[in-house]
PDB file of N, CA and C in Angstrom:
ATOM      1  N   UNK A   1      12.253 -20.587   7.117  1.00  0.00           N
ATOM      2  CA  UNK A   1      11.933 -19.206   6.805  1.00  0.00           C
ATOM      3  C   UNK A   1      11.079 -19.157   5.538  1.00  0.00           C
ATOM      4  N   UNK A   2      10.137 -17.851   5.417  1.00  0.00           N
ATOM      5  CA  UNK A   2       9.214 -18.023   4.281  1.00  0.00           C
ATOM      6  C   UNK A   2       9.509 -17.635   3.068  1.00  0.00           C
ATOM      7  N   UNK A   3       9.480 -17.991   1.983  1.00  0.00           N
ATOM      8  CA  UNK A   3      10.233 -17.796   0.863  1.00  0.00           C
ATOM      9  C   UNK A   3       9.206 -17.034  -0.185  1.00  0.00           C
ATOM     10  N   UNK A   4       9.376 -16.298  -0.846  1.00  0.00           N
ATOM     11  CA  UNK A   4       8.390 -14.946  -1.294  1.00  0.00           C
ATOM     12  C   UNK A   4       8.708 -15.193  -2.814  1.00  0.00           C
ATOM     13  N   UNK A   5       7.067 -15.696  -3.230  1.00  0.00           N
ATOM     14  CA  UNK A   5       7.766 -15.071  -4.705  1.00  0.00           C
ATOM     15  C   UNK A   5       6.454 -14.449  -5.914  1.00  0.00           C
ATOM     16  N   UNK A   6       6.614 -12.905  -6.273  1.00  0.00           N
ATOM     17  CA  UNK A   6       6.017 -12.265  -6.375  1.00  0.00           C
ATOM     18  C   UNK A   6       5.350 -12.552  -8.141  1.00  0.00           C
ATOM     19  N   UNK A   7       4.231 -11.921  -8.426  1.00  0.00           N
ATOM     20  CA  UNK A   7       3.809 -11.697 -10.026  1.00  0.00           C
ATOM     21  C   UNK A   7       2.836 -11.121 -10.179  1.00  0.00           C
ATOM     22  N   UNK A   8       2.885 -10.873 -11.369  1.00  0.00           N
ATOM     23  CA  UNK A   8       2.415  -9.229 -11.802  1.00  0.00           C
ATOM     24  C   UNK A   8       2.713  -8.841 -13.164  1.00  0.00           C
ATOM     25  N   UNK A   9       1.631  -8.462 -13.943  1.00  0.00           N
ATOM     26  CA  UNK A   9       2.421  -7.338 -15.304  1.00  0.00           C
ATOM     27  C   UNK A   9       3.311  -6.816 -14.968  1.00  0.00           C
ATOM     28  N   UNK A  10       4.295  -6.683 -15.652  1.00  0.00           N
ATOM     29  CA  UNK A  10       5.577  -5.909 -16.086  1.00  0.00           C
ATOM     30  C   UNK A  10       5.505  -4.304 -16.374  1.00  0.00           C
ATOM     31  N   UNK A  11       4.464  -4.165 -17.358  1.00  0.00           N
ATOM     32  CA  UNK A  11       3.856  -2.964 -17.963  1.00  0.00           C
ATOM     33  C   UNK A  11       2.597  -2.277 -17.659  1.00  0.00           C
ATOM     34  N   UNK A  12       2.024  -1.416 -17.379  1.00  0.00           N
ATOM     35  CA  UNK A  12       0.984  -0.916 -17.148  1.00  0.00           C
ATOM     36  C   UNK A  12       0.593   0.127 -17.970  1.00  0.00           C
ATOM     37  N   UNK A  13      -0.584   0.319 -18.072  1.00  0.00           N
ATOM     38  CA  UNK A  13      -0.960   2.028 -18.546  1.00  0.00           C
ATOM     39  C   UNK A  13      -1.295   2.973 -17.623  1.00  0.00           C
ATOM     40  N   UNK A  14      -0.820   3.958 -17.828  1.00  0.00           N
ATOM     41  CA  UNK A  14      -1.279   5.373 -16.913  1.00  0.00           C
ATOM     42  C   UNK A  14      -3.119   5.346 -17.166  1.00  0.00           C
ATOM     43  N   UNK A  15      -3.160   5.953 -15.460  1.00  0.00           N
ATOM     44  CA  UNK A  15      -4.608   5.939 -15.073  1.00  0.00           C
ATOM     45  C   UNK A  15      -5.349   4.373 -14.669  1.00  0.00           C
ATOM     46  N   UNK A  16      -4.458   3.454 -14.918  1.00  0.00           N
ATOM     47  CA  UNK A  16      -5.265   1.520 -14.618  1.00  0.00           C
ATOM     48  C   UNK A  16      -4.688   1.569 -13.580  1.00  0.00           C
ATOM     49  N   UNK A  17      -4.650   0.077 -12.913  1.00  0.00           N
ATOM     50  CA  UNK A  17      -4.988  -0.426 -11.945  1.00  0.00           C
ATOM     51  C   UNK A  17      -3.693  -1.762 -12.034  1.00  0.00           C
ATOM     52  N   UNK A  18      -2.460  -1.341 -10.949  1.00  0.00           N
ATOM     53  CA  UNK A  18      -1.530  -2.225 -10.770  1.00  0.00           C
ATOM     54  C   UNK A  18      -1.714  -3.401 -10.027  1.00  0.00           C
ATOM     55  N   UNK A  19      -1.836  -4.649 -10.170  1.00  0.00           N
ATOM     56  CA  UNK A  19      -2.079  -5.658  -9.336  1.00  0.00           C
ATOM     57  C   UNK A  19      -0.737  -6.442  -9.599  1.00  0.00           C
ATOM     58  N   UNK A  20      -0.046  -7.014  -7.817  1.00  0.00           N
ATOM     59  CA  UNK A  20       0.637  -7.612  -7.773  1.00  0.00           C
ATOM     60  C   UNK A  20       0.080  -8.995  -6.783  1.00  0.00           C
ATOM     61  N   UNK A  21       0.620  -9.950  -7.004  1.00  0.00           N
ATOM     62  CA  UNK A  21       0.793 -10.884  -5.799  1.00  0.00           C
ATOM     63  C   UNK A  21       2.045 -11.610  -5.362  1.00  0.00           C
ATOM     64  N   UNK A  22       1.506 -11.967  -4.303  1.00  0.00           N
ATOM     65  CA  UNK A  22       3.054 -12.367  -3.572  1.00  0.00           C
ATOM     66  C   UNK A  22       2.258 -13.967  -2.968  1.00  0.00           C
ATOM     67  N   UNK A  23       3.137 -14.777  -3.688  1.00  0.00           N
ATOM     68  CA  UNK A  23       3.053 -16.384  -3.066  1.00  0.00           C
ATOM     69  C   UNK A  23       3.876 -16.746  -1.859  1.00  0.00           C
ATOM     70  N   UNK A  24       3.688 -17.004  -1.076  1.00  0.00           N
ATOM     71  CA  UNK A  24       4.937 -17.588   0.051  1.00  0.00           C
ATOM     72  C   UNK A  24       4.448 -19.251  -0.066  1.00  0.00           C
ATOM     73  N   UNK A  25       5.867 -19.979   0.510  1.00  0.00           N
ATOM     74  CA  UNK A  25       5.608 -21.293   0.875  1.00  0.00           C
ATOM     75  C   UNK A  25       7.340 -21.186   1.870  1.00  0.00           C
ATOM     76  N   UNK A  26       6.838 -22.089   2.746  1.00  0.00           N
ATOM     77  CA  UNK A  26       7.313 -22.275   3.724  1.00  0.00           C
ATOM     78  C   UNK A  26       7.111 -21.675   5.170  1.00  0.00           C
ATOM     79  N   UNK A  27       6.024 -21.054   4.886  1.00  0.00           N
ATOM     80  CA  UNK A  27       5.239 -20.254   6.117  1.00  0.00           C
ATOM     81  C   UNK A  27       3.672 -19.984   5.582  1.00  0.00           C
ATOM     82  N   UNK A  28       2.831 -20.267   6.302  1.00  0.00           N
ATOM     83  CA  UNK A  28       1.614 -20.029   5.926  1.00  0.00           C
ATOM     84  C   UNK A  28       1.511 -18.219   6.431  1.00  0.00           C
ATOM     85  N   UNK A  29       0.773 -17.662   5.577  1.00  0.00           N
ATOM     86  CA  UNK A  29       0.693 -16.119   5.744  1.00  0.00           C
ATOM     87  C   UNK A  29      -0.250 -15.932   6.837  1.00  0.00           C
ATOM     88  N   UNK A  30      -0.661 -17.059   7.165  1.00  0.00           N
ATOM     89  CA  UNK A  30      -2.112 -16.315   8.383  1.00  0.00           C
ATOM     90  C   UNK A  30      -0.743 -16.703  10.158  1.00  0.00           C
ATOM     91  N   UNK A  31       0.181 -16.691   9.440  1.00  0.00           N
ATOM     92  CA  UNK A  31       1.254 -16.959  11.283  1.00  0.00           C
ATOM     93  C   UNK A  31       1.782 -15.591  11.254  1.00  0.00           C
ATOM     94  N   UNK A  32       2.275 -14.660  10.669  1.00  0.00           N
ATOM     95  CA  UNK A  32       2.521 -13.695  10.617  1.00  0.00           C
ATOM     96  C   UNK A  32       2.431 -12.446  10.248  1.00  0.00           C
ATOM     97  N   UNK A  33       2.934 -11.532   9.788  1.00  0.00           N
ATOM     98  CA  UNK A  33       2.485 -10.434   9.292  1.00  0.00           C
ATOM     99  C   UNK A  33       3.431 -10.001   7.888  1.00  0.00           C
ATOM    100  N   UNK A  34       2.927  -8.874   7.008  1.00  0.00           N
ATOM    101  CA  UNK A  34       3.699  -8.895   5.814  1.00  0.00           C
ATOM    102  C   UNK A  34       3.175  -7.600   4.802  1.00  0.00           C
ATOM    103  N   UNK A  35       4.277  -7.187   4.417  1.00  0.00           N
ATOM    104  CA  UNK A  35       4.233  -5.659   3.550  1.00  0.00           C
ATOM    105  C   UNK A  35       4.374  -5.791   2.628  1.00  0.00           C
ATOM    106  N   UNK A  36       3.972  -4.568   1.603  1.00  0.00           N
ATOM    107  CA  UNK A  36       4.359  -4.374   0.093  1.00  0.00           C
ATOM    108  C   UNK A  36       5.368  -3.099   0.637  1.00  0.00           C
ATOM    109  N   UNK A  37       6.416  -3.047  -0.379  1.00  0.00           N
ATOM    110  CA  UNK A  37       6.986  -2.261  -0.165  1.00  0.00           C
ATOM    111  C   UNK A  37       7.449  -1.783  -1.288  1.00  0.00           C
ATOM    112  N   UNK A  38       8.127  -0.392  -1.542  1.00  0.00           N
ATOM    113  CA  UNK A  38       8.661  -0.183  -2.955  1.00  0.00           C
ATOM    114  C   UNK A  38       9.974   0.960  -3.410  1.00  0.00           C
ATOM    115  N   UNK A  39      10.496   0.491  -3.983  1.00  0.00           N
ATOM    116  CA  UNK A  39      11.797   1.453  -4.233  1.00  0.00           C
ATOM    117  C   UNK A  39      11.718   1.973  -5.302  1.00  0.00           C
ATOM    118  N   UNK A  40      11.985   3.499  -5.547  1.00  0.00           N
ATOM    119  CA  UNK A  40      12.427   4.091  -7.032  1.00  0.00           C
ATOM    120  C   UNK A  40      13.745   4.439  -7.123  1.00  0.00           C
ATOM    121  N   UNK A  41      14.491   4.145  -8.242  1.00  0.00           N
ATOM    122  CA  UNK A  41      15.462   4.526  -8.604  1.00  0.00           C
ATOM    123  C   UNK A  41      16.590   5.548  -8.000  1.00  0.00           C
ATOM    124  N   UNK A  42      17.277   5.029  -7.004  1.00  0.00           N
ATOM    125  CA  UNK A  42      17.902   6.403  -6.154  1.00  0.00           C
ATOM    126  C   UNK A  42      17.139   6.640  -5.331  1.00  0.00           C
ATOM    127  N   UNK A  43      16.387   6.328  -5.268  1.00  0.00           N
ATOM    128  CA  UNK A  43      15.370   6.591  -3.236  1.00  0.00           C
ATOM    129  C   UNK A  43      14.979   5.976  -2.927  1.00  0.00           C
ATOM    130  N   UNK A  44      14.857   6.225  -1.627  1.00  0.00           N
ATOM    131  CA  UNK A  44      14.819   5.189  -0.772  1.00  0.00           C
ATOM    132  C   UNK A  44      13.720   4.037  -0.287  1.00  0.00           C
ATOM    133  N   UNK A  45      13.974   3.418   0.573  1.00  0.00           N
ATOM    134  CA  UNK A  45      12.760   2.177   0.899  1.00  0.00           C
ATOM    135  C   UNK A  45      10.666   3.027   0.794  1.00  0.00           C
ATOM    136  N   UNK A  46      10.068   2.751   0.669  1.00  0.00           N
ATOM    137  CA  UNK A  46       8.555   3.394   0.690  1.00  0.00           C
ATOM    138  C   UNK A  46       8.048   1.552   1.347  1.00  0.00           C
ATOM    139  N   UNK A  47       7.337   2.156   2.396  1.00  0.00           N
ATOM    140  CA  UNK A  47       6.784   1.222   2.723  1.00  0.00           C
ATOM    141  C   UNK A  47       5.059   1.204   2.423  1.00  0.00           C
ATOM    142  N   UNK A  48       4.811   0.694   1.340  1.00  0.00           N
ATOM    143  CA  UNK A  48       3.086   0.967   0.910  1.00  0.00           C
ATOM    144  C   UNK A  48       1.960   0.702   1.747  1.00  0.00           C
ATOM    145  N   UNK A  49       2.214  -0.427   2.515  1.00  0.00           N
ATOM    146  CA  UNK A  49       1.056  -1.153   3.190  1.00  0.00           C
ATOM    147  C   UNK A  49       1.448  -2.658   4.002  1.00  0.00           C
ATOM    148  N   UNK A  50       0.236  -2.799   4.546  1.00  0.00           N
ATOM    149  CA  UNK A  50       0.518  -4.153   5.063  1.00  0.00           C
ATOM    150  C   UNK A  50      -0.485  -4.760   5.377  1.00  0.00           C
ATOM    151  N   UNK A  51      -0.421  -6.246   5.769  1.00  0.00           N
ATOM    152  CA  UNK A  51      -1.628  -6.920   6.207  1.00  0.00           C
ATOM    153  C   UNK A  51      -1.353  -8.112   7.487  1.00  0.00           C
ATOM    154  N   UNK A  52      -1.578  -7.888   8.287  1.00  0.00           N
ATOM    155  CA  UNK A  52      -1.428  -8.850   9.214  1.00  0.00           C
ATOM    156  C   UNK A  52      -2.027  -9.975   9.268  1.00  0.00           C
ATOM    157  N   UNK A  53      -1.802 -10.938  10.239  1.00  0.00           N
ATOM    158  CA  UNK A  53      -1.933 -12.513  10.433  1.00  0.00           C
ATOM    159  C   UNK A  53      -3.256 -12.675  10.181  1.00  0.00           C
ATOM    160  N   UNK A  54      -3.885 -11.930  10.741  1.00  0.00           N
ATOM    161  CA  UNK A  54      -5.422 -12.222  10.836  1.00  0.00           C
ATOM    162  C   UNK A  54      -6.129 -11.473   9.573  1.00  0.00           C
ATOM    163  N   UNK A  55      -5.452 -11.024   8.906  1.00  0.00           N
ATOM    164  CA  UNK A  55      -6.123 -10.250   7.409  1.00  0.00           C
ATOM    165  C   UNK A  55      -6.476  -9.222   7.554  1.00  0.00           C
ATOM    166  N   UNK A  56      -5.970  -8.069   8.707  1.00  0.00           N
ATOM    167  CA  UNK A  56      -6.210  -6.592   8.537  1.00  0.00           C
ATOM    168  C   UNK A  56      -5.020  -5.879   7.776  1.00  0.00           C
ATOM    169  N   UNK A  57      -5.652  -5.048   6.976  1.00  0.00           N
ATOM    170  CA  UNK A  57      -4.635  -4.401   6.475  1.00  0.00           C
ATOM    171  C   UNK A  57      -4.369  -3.186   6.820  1.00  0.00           C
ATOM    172  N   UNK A  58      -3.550  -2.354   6.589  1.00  0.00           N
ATOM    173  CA  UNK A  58      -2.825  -0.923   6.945  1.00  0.00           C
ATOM    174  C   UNK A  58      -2.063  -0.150   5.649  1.00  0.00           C
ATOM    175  N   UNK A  59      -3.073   0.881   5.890  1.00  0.00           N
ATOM    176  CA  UNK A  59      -2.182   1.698   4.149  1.00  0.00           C
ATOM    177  C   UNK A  59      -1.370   2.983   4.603  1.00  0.00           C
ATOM    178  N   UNK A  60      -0.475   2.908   3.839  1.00  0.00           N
ATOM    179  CA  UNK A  60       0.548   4.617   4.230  1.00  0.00           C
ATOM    180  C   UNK A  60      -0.462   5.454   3.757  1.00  0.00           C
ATOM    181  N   UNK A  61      -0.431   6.810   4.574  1.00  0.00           N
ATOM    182  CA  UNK A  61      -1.243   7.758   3.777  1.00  0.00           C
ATOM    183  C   UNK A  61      -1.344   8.126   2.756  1.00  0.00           C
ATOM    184  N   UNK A  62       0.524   8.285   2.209  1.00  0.00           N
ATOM    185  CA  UNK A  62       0.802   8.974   1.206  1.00  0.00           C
ATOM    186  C   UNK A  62       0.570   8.640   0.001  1.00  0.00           C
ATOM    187  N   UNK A  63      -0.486   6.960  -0.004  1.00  0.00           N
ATOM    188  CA  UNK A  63      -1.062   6.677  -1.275  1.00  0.00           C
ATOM    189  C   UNK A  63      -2.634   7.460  -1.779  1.00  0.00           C
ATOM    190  N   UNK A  64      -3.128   8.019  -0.875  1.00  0.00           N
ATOM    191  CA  UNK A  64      -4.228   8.815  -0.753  1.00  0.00           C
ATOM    192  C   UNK A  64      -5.557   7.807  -1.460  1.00  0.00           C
ATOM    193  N   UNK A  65      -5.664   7.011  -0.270  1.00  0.00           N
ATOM    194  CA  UNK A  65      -6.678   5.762  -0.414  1.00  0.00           C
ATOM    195  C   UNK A  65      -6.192   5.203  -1.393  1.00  0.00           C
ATOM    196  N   UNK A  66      -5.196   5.111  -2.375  1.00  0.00           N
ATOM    197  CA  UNK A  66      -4.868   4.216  -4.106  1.00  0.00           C
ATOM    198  C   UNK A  66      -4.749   2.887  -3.541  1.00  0.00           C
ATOM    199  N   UNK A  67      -4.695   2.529  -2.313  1.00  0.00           N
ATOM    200  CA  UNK A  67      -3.906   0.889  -2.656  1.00  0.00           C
ATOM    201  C   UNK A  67      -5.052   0.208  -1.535  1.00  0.00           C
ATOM    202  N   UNK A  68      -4.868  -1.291  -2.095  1.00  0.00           N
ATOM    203  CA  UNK A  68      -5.951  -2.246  -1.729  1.00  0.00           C
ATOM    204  C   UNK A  68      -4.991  -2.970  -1.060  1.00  0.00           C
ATOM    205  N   UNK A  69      -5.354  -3.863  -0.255  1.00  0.00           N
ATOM    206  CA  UNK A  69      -4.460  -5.554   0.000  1.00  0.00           C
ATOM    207  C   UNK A  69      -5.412  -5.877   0.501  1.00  0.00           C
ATOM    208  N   UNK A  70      -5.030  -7.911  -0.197  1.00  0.00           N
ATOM    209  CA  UNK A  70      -5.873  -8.940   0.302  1.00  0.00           C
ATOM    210  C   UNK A  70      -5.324  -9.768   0.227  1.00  0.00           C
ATOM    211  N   UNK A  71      -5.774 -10.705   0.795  1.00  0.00           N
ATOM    212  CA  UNK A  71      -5.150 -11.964   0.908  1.00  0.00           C
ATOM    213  C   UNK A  71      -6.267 -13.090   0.868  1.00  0.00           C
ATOM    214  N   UNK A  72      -5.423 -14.238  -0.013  1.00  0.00           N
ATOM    215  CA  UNK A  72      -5.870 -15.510  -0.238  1.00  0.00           C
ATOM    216  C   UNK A  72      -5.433 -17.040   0.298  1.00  0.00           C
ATOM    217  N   UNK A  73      -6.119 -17.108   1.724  1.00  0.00           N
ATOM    218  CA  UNK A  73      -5.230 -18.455   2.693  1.00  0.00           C
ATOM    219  C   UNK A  73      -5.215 -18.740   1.857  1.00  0.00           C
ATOM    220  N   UNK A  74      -6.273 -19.503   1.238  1.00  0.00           N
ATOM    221  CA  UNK A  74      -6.275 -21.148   0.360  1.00  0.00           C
ATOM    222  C   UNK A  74      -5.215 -21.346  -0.454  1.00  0.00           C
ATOM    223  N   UNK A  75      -4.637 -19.922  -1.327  1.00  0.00           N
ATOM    224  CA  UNK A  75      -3.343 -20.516  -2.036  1.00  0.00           C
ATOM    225  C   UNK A  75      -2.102 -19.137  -1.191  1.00  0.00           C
ATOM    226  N   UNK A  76      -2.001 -19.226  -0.327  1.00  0.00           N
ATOM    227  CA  UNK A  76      -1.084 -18.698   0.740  1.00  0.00           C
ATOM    228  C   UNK A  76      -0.849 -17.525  -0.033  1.00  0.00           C
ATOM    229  N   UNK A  77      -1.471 -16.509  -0.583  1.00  0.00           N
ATOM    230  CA  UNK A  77      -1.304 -15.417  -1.787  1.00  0.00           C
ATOM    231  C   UNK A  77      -1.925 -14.342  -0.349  1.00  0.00           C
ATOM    232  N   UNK A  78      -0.800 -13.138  -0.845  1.00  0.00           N
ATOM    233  CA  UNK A  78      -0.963 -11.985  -0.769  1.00  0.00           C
ATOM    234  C   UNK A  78      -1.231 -10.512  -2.004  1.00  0.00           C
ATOM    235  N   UNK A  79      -2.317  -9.995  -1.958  1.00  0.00           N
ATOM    236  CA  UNK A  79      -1.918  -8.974  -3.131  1.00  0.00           C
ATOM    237  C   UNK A  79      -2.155  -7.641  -2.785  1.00  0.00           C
ATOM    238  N   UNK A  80      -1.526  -7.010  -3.784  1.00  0.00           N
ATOM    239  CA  UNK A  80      -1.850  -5.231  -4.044  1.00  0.00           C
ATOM    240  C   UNK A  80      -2.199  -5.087  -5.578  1.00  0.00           C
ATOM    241  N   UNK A  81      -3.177  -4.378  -4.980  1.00  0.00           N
ATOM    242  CA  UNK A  81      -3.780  -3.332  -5.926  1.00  0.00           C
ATOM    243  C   UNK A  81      -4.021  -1.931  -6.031  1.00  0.00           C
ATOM    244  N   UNK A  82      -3.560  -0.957  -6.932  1.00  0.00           N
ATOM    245  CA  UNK A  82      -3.001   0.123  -6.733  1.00  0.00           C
ATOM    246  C   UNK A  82      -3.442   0.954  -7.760  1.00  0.00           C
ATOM    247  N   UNK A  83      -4.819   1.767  -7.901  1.00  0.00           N
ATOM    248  CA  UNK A  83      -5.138   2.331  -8.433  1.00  0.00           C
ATOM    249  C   UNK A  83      -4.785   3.547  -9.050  1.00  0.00           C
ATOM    250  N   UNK A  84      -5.186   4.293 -10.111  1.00  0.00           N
ATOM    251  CA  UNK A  84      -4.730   5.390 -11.191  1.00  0.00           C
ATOM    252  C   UNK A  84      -3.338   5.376 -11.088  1.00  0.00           C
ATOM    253  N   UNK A  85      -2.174   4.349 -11.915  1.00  0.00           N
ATOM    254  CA  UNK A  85      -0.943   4.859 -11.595  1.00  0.00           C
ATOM    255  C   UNK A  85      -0.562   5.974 -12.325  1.00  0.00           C
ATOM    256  N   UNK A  86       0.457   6.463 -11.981  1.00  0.00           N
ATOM    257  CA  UNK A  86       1.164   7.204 -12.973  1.00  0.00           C
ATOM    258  C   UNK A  86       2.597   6.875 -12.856  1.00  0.00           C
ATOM    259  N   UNK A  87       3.482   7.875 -13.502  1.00  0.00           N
ATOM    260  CA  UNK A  87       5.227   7.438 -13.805  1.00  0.00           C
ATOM    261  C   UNK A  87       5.289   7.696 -12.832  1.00  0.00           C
ATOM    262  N   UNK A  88       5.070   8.205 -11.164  1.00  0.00           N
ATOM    263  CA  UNK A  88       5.569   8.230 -10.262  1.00  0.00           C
ATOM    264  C   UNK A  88       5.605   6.815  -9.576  1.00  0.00           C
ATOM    265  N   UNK A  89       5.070   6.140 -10.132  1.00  0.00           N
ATOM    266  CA  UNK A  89       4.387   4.633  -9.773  1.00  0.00           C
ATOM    267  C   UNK A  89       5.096   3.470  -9.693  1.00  0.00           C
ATOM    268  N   UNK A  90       6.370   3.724 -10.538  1.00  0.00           N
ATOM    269  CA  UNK A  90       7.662   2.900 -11.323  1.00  0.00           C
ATOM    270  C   UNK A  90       8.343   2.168 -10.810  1.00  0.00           C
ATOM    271  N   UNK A  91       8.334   2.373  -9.386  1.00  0.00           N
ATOM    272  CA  UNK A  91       9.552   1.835  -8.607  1.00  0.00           C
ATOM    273  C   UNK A  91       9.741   0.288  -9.181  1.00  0.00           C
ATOM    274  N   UNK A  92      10.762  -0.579  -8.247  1.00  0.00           N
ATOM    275  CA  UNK A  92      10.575  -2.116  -8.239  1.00  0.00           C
ATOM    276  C   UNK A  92      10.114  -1.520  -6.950  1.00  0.00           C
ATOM    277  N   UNK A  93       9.164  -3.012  -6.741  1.00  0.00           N
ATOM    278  CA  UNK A  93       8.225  -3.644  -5.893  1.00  0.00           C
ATOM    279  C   UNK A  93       8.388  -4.867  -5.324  1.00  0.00           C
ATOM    280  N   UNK A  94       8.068  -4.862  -3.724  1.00  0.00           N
ATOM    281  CA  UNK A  94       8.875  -6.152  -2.671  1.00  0.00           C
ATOM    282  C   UNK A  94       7.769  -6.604  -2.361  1.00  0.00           C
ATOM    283  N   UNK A  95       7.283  -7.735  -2.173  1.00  0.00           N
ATOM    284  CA  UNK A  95       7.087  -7.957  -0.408  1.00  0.00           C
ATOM    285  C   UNK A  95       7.632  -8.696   0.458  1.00  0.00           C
ATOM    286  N   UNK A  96       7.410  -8.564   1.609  1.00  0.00           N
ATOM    287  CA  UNK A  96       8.276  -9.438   2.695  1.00  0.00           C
ATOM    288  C   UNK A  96       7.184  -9.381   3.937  1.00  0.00           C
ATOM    289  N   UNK A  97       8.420 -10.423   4.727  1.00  0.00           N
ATOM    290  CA  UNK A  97       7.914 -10.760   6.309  1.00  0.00           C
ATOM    291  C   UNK A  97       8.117  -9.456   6.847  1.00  0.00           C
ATOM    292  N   UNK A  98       6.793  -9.422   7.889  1.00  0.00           N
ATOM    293  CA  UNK A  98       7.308  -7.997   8.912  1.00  0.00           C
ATOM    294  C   UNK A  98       7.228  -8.530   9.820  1.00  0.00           C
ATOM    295  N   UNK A  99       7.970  -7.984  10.882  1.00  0.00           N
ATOM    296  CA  UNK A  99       7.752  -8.328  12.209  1.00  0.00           C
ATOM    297  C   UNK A  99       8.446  -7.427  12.943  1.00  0.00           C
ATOM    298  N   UNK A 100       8.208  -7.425  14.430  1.00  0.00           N
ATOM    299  CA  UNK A 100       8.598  -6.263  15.159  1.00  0.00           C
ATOM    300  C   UNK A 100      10.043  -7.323  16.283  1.00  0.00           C
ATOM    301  N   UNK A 101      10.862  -6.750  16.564  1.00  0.00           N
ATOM    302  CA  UNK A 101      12.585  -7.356  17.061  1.00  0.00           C
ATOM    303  C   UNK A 101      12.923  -5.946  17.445  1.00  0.00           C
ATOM    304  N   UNK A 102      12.797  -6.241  19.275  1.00  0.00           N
ATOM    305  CA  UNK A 102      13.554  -4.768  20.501  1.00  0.00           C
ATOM    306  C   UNK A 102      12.601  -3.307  20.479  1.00  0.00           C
ATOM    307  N   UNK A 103      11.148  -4.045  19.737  1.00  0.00           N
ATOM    308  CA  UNK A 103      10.517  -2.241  19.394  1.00  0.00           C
ATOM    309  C   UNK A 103      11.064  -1.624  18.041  1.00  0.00           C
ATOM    310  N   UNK A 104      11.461  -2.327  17.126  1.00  0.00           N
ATOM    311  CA  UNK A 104      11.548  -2.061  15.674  1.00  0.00           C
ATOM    312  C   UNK A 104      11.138  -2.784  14.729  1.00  0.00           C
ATOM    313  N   UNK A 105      10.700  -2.289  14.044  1.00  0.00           N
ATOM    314  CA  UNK A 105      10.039  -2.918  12.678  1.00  0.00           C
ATOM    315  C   UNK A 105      10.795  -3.168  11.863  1.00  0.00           C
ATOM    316  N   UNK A 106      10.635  -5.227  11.138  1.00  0.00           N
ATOM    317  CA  UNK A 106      11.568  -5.124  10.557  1.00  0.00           C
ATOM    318  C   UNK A 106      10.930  -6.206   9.163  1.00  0.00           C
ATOM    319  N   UNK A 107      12.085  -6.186   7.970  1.00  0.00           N
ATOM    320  CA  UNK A 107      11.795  -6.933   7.219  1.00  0.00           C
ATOM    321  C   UNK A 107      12.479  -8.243   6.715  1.00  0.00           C
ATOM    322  N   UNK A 108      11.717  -9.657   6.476  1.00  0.00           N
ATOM    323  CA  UNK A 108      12.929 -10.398   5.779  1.00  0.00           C
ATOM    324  C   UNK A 108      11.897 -11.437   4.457  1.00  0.00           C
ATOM    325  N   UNK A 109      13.045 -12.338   4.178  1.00  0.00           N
ATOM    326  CA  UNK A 109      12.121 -13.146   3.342  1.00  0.00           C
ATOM    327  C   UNK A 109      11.811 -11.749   1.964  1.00  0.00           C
ATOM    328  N   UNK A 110      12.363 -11.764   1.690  1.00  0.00           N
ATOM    329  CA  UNK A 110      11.738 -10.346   0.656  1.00  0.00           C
ATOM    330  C   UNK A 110      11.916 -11.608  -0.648  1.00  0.00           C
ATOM    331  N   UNK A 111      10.537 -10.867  -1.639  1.00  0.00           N
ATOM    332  CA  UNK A 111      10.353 -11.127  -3.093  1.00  0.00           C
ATOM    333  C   UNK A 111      11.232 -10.620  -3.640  1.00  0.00           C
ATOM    334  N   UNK A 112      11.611 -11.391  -4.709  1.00  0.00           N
ATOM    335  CA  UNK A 112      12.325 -10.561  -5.872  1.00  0.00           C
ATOM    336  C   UNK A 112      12.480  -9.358  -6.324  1.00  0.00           C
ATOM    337  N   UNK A 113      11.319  -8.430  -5.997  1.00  0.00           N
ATOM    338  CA  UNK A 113      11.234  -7.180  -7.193  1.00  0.00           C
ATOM    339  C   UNK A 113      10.712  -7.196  -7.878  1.00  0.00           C
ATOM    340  N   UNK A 114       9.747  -7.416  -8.551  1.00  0.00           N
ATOM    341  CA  UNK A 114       9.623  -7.133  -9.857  1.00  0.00           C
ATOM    342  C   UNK A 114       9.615  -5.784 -10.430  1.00  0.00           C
ATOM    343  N   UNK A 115      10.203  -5.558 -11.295  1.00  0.00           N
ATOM    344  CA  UNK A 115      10.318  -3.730 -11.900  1.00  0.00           C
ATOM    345  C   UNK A 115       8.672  -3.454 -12.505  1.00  0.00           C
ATOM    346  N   UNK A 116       8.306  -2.560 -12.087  1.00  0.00           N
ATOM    347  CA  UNK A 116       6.672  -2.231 -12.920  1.00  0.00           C
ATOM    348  C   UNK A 116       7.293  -0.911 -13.856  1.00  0.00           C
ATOM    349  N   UNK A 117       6.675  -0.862 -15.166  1.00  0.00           N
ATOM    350  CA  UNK A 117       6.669  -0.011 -15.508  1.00  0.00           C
ATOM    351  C   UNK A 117       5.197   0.730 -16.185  1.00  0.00           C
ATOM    352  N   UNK A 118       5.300   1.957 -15.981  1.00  0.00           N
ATOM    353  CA  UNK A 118       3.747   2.190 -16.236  1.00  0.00           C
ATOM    354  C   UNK A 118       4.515   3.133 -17.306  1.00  0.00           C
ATOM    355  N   UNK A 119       3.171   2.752 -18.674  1.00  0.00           N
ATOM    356  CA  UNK A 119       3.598   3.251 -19.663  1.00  0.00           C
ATOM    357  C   UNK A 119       2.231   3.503 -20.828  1.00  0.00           C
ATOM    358  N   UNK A 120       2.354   4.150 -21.489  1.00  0.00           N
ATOM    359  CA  UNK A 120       1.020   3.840 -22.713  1.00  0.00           C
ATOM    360  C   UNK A 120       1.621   3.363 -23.870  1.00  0.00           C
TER     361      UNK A 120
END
């Protein structure tokens, strides 16, 4: 199974530009598919985006065009980039394996988290 492990500033400033990445080893990222995802404090899962096997990506609306993903075979790296944050921005931040099991979408292999905080 693929083992996820994420990095990124800690801190940000309001109005920049959040960049995370996500390393896997034990699965090359071009066999499957894989999300950013993000939690705030007391609510629930937000699923940001994704990028599949072949390097297309897919953004939730509700970022209103803010977020990028790309990916880097050569060092099995996935990233986001997530323009003008603000404190709504805060959550901790996942990524993981997606894949679809009976017609549902699902997640495993999840990163750590890292907590972002956007701040001046």
């Amino acid at each position: 199974q693929a083992q996820l492990q994420e990095s990124g500033p800690g801190v940000v400033k309001p109005s920049q530009t959040l960049s995370l990445t996500c390393t896997g080893s034990g699965d090359s990222i071009t066999t499957t598919d894989w999300s950013w995802i993000r939690q705030a404090p007391g609510k629930g899962l937000e699923r940001m985006g994704a990028v599949n096997k072949v390097g297309i990506p897919f953004y939730s609306a509700s970022l209103g065009g803010r977020l990028s993903i790309t990916r880097a075979t050569s060092r099995n790296q996935f990233s986001l980039q997530l323009t003008s944050v603000t404190h709504l921005d805060t959550p901790v931040y996942y990524c993981a394996r997606w894949y679809i099991e009976s017609g549902t979408a699902r997640h495993d292999s999840w990163g750590q988290g890292p907590q972002v905080t956007v701040s001046s």
